[in-house]
Structure formats: C-alpha cells, structure tokens
C-alpha atoms as a PDB file:
ATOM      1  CA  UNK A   1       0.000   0.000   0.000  1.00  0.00           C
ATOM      2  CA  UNK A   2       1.339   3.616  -0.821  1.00  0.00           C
ATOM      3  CA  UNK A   3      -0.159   6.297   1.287  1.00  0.00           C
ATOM      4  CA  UNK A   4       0.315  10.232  -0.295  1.00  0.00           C
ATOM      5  CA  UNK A   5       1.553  13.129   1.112  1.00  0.00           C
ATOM      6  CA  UNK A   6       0.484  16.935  -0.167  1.00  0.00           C
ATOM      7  CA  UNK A   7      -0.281  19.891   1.871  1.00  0.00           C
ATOM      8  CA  UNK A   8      -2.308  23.318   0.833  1.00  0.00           C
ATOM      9  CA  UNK A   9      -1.512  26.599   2.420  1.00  0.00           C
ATOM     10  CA  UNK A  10       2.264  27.184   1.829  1.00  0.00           C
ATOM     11  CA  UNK A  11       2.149  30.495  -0.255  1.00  0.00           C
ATOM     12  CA  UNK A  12      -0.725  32.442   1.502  1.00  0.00           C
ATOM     13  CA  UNK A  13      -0.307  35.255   3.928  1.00  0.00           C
ATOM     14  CA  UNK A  14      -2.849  33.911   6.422  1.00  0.00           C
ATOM     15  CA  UNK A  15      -4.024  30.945   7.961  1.00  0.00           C
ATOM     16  CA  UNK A  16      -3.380  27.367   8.348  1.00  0.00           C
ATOM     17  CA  UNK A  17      -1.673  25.141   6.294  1.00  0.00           C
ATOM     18  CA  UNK A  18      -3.482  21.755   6.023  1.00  0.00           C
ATOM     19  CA  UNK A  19      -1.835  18.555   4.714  1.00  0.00           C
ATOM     20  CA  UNK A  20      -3.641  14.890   4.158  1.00  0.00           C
ATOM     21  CA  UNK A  21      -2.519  11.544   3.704  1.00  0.00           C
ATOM     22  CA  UNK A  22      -3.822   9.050   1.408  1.00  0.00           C
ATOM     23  CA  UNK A  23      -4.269   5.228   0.338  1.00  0.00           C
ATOM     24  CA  UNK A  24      -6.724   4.098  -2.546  1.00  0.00           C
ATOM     25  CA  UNK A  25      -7.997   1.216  -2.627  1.00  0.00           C
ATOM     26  CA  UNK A  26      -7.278  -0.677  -5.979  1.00  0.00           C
ATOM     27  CA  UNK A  27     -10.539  -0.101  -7.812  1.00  0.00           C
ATOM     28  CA  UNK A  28     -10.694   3.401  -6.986  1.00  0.00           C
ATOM     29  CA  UNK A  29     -11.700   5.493  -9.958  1.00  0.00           C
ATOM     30  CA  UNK A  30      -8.867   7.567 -10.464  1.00  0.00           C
ATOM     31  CA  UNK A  31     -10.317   9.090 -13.329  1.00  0.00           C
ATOM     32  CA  UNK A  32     -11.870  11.769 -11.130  1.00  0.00           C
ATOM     33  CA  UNK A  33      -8.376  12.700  -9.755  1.00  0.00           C
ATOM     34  CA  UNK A  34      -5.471  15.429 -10.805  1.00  0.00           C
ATOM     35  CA  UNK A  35      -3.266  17.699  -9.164  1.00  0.00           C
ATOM     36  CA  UNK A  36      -6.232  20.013  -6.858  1.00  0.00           C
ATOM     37  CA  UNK A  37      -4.815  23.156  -8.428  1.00  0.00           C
ATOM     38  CA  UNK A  38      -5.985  22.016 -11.685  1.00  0.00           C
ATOM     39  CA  UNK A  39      -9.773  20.703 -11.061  1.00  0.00           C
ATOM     40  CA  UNK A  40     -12.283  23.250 -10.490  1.00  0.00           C
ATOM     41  CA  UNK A  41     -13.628  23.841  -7.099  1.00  0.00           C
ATOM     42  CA  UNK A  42     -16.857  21.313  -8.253  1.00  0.00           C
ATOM     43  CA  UNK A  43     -14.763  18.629  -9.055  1.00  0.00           C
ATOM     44  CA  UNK A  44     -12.555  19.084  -6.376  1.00  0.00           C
ATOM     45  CA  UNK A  45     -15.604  18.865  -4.103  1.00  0.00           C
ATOM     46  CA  UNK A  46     -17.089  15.703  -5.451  1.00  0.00           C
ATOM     47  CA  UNK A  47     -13.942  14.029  -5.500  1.00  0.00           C
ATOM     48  CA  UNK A  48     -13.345  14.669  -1.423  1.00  0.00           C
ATOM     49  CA  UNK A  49     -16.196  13.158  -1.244  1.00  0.00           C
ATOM     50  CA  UNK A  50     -15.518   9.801  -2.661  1.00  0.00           C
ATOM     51  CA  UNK A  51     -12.136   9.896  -1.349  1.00  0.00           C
ATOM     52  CA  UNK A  52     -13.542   9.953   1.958  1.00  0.00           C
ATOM     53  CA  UNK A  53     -15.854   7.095   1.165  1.00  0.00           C
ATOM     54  CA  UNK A  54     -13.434   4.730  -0.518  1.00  0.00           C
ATOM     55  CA  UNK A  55      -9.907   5.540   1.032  1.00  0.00           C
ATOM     56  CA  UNK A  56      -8.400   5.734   3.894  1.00  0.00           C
ATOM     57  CA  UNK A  57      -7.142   8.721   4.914  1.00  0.00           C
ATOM     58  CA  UNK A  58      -6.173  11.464   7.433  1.00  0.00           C
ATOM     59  CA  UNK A  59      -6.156  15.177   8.106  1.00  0.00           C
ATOM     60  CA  UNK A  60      -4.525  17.887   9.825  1.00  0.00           C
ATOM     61  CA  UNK A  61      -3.747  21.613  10.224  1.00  0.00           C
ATOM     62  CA  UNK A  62      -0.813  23.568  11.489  1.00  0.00           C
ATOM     63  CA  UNK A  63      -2.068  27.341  12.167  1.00  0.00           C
ATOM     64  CA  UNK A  64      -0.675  30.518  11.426  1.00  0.00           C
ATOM     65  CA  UNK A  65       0.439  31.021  15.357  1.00  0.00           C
ATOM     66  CA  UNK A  66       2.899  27.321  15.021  1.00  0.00           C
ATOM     67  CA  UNK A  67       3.779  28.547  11.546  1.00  0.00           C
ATOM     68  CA  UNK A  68       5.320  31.874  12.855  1.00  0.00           C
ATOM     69  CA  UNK A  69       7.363  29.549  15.149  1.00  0.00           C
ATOM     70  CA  UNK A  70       8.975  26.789  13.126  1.00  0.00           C
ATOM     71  CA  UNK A  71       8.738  28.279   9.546  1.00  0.00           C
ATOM     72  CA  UNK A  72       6.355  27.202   6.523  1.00  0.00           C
ATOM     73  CA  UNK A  73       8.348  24.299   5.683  1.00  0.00           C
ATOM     74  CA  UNK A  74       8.586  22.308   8.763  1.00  0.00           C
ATOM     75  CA  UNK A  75       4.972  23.529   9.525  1.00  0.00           C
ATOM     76  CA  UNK A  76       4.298  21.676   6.411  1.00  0.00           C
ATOM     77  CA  UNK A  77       6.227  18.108   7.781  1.00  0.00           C
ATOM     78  CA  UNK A  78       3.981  18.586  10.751  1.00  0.00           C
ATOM     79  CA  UNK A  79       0.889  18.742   9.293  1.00  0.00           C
ATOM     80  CA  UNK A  80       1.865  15.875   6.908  1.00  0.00           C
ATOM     81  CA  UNK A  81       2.994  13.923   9.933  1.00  0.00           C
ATOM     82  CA  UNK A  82      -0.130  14.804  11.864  1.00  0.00           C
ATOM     83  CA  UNK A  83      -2.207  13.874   9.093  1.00  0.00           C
ATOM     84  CA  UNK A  84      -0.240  10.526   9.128  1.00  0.00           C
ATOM     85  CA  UNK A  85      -1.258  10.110  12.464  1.00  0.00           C
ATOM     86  CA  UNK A  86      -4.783  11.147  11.812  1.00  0.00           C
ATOM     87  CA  UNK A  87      -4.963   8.262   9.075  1.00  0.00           C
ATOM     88  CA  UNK A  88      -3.133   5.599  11.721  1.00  0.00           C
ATOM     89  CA  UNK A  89      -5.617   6.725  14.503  1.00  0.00           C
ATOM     90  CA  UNK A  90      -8.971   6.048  12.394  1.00  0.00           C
ATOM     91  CA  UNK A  91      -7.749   2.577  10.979  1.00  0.00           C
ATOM     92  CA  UNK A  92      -5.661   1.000  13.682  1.00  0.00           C
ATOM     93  CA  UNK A  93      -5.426  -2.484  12.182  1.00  0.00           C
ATOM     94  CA  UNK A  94      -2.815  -1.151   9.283  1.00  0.00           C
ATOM     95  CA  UNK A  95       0.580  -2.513   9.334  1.00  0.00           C
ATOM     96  CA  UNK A  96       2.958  -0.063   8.897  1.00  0.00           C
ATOM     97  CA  UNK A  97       5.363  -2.815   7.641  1.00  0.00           C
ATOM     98  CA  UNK A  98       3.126  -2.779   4.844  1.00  0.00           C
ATOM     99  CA  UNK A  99       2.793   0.557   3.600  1.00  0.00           C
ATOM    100  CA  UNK A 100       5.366   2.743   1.700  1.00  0.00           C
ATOM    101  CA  UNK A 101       4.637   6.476   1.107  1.00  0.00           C
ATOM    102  CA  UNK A 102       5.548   9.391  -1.733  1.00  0.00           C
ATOM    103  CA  UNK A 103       5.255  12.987  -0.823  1.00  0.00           C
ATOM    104  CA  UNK A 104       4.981  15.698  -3.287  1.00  0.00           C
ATOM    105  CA  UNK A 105       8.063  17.923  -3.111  1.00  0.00           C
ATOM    106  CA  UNK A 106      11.745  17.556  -2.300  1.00  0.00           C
ATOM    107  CA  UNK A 107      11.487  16.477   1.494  1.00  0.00           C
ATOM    108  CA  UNK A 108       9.491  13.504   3.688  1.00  0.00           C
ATOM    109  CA  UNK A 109       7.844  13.945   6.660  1.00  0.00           C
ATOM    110  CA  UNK A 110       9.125  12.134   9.766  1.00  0.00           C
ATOM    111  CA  UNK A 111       6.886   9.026   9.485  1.00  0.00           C
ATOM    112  CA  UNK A 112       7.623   5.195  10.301  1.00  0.00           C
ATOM    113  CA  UNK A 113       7.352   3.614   7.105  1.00  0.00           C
ATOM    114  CA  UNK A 114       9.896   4.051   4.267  1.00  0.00           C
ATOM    115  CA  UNK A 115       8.788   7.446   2.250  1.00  0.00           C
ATOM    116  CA  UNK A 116      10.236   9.254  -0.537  1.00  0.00           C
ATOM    117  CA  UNK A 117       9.436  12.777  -1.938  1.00  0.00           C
ATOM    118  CA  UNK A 118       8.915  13.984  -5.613  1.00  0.00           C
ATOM    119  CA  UNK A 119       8.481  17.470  -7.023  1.00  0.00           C
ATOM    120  CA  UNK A 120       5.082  17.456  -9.102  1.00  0.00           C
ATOM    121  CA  UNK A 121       3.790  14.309  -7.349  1.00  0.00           C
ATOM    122  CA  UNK A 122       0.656  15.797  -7.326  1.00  0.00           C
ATOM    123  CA  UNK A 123       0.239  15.540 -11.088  1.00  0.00           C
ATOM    124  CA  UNK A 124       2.165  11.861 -10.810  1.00  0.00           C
ATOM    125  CA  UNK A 125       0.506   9.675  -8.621  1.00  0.00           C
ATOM    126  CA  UNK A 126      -3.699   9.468  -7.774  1.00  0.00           C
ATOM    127  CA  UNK A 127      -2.525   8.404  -3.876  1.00  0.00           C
ATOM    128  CA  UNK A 128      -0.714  12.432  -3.792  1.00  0.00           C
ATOM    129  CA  UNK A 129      -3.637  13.618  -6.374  1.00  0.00           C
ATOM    130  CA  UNK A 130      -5.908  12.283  -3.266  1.00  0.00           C
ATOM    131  CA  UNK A 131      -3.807  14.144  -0.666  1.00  0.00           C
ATOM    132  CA  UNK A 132      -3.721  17.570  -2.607  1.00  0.00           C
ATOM    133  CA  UNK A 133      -7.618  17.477  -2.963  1.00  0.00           C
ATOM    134  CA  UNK A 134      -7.960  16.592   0.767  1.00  0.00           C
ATOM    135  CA  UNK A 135      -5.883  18.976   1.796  1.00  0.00           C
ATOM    136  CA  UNK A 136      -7.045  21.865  -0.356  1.00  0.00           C
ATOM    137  CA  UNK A 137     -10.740  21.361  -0.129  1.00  0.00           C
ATOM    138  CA  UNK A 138      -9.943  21.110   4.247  1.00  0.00           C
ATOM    139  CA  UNK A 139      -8.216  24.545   3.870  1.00  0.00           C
ATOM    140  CA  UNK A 140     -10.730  26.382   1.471  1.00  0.00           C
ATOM    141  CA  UNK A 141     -13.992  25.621   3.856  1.00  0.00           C
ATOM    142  CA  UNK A 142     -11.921  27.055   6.583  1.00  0.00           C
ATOM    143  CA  UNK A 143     -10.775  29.923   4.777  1.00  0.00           C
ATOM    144  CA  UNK A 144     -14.419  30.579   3.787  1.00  0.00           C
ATOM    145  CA  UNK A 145     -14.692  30.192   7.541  1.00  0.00           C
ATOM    146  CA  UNK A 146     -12.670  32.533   8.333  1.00  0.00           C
ATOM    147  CA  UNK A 147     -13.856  34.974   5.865  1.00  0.00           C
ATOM    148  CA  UNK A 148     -17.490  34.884   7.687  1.00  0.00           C
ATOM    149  CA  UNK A 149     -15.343  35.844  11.289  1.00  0.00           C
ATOM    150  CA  UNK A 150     -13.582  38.422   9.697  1.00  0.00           C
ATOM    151  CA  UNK A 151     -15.110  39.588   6.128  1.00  0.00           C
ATOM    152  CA  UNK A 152     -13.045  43.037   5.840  1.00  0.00           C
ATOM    153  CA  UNK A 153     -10.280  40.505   4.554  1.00  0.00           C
ATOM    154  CA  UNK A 154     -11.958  39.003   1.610  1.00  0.00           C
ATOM    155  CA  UNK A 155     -10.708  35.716   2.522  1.00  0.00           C
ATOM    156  CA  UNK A 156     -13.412  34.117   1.080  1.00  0.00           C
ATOM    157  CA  UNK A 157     -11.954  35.688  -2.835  1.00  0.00           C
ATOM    158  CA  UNK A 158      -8.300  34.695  -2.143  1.00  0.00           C
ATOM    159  CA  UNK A 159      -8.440  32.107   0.667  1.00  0.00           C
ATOM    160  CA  UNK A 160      -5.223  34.523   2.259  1.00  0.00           C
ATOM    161  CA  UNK A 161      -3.352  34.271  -1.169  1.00  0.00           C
ATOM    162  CA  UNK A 162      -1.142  36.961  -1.449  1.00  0.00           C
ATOM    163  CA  UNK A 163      -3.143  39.143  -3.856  1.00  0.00           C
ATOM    164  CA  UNK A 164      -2.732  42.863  -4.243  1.00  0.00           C
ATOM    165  CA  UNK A 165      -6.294  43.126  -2.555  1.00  0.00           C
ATOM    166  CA  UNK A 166      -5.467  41.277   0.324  1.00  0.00           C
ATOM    167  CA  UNK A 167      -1.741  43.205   0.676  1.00  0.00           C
ATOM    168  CA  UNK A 168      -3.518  46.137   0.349  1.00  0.00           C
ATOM    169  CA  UNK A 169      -6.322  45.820   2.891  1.00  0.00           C
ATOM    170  CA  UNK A 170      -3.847  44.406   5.916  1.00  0.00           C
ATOM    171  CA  UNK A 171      -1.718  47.678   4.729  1.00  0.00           C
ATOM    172  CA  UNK A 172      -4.623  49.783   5.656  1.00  0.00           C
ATOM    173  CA  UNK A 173      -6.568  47.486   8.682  1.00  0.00           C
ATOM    174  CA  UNK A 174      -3.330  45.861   9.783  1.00  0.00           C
ATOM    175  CA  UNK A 175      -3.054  42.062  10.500  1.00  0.00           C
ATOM    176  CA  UNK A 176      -5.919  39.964  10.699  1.00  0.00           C
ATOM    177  CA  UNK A 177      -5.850  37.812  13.727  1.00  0.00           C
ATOM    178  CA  UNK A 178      -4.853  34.787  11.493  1.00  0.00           C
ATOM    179  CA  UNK A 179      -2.481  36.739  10.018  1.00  0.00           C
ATOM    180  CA  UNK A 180       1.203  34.829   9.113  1.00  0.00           C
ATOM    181  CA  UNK A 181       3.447  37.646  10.981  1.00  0.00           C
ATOM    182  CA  UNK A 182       6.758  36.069  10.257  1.00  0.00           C
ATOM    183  CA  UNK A 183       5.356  36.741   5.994  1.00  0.00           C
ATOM    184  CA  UNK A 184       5.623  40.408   4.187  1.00  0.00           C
ATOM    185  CA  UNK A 185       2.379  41.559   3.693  1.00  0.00           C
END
C-alpha cells in the first residue's frame, strides 16, 4: 500500500496550512483525480467526497500562530505527519510494515514507514492527487470560515493568497488575527 503526502496553504499570507494523507484502494476510480490546483472547485468537491468514502485517509492543520514559530516548511512536515497520524488513529489495524509512502516535493515527513518525496507528485501519482484534494478542499472551507469571522479581509476571494487586494487591505486594517506575521504583507 502507498499512502500520499500533499499539503495546501504554503504560499498564503494567512491561515493554516493543512496537509492529508492518502491510500486508494485498488478499484478506486482515479479518473476523477489530478493535481487540486488544476480541477475546479466542483470537481474538487465531489472528488473529497468519494475519497472519503473509498480511502483511507487522514487530516490535519498547522495554524498561522505554530507557523510563525517553526517556519512554513517544517509547519508543512507537521501537518503531513499529523495527518499521518490522523490516518493511523482512524484505521488502527494497518501494518505499517506494509505501507510505503511518496510525498509531493523535495522532502518527507518524519513518518515510520519508508517514504520518498517527488516534485510534481501531485500531477504523478492518484494516492498524492488524493492528498492535494484533501488537503485543499480542508483549507478552502476554513478559509471561507474565516472569511465569515472576519469579512473586511476578503478571505473568502483569495483564501489569504497573497493578492494585491489582500496586501492592500492588511496595509490599511493591519493584520488579521490569522495573520502569518513572520510573511511580508
């Protein structure tokens, strides 16, 4: 079995990131499946929701507070690792002698089974594919979320991307209280 790594959240100003992990069973139909960044927000919604009927996987976030302390990158590990866990924790019969892992971009996160880490992944393999719409359809809700708690942002047009709109309105309100401090906005 080959569980799937990808996270969503590196490049925005604000927020988590979120990260999933992934394994599909064999007669999944990976036809519905591509890199998230290149499946429209419909499709990327009806395929979480087979992936969470057919797979097995796990989620998790690493906010904007944890990401000012350790830095983007290793927030990223720990959300992949988390998510690992997450996956482990809701299907505790796996065997971790059994399963193997690929994670899209040039480092692993620290998990127990043998993992190893390719740029574009997410365009490669349907386990990653899985991961990247899992982890990108998590982080969208809760930047639509976020959006409702604090709507002078606009999170809800560029999920705390760093567009000119949303540079511009923390350059006139300030931070928002998700607000990456340790990024130039």
């Amino acid at each position: 079995m080959t569980v799937g790594f990808d996270e969503a959240g590196r490049g925005p100003l604000a927020g988590p990131v979120c990260a999933a992990a992934v394994i599909l069973p064999d007669d999944f139909p990976i036809e519905i499946l591509n890199d998230s960044k290149k499946l429209s927000e419909k499709k990327r919604q009806a395929a979480e929701t087979i992936i969470k009927e057919k797979a097995i996987w796990g989620i998790a976030l690493v906010d904007h507070k944890k990401i000012d302390q350790i830095n983007i990158l290793e927030a990223s590990m720990l959300a992949m690792k988390n998510a690992f866990e997450d996956l482990l924790k809701k299907n505790p019969g796996l065997q971790l002698a059994e399963i193997s892992g690929i994670t899209d971009g040039t480092r692993c996160p620290d998990v127990p089974i043998e993992c190893r880490c390719e740029p574009k992944a997410d365009g490669k393999y349907p386990c990653v594919m899985a991961a990247s719409i899992l982890a990108k359809t998590c982080r969208d809700r809760l930047m639509l979320e976020m959006d409702k708690k604090y709507p002078e942002y606009g999170y809800a047009k560029h999920k705390g991307y760093p567009t000119k709109a949303h540079r511009e309105v923390c350059h006139k309100l300030g931070p928002s209280p998700i607000q990456r401090l340790t990024f130039k906005y």
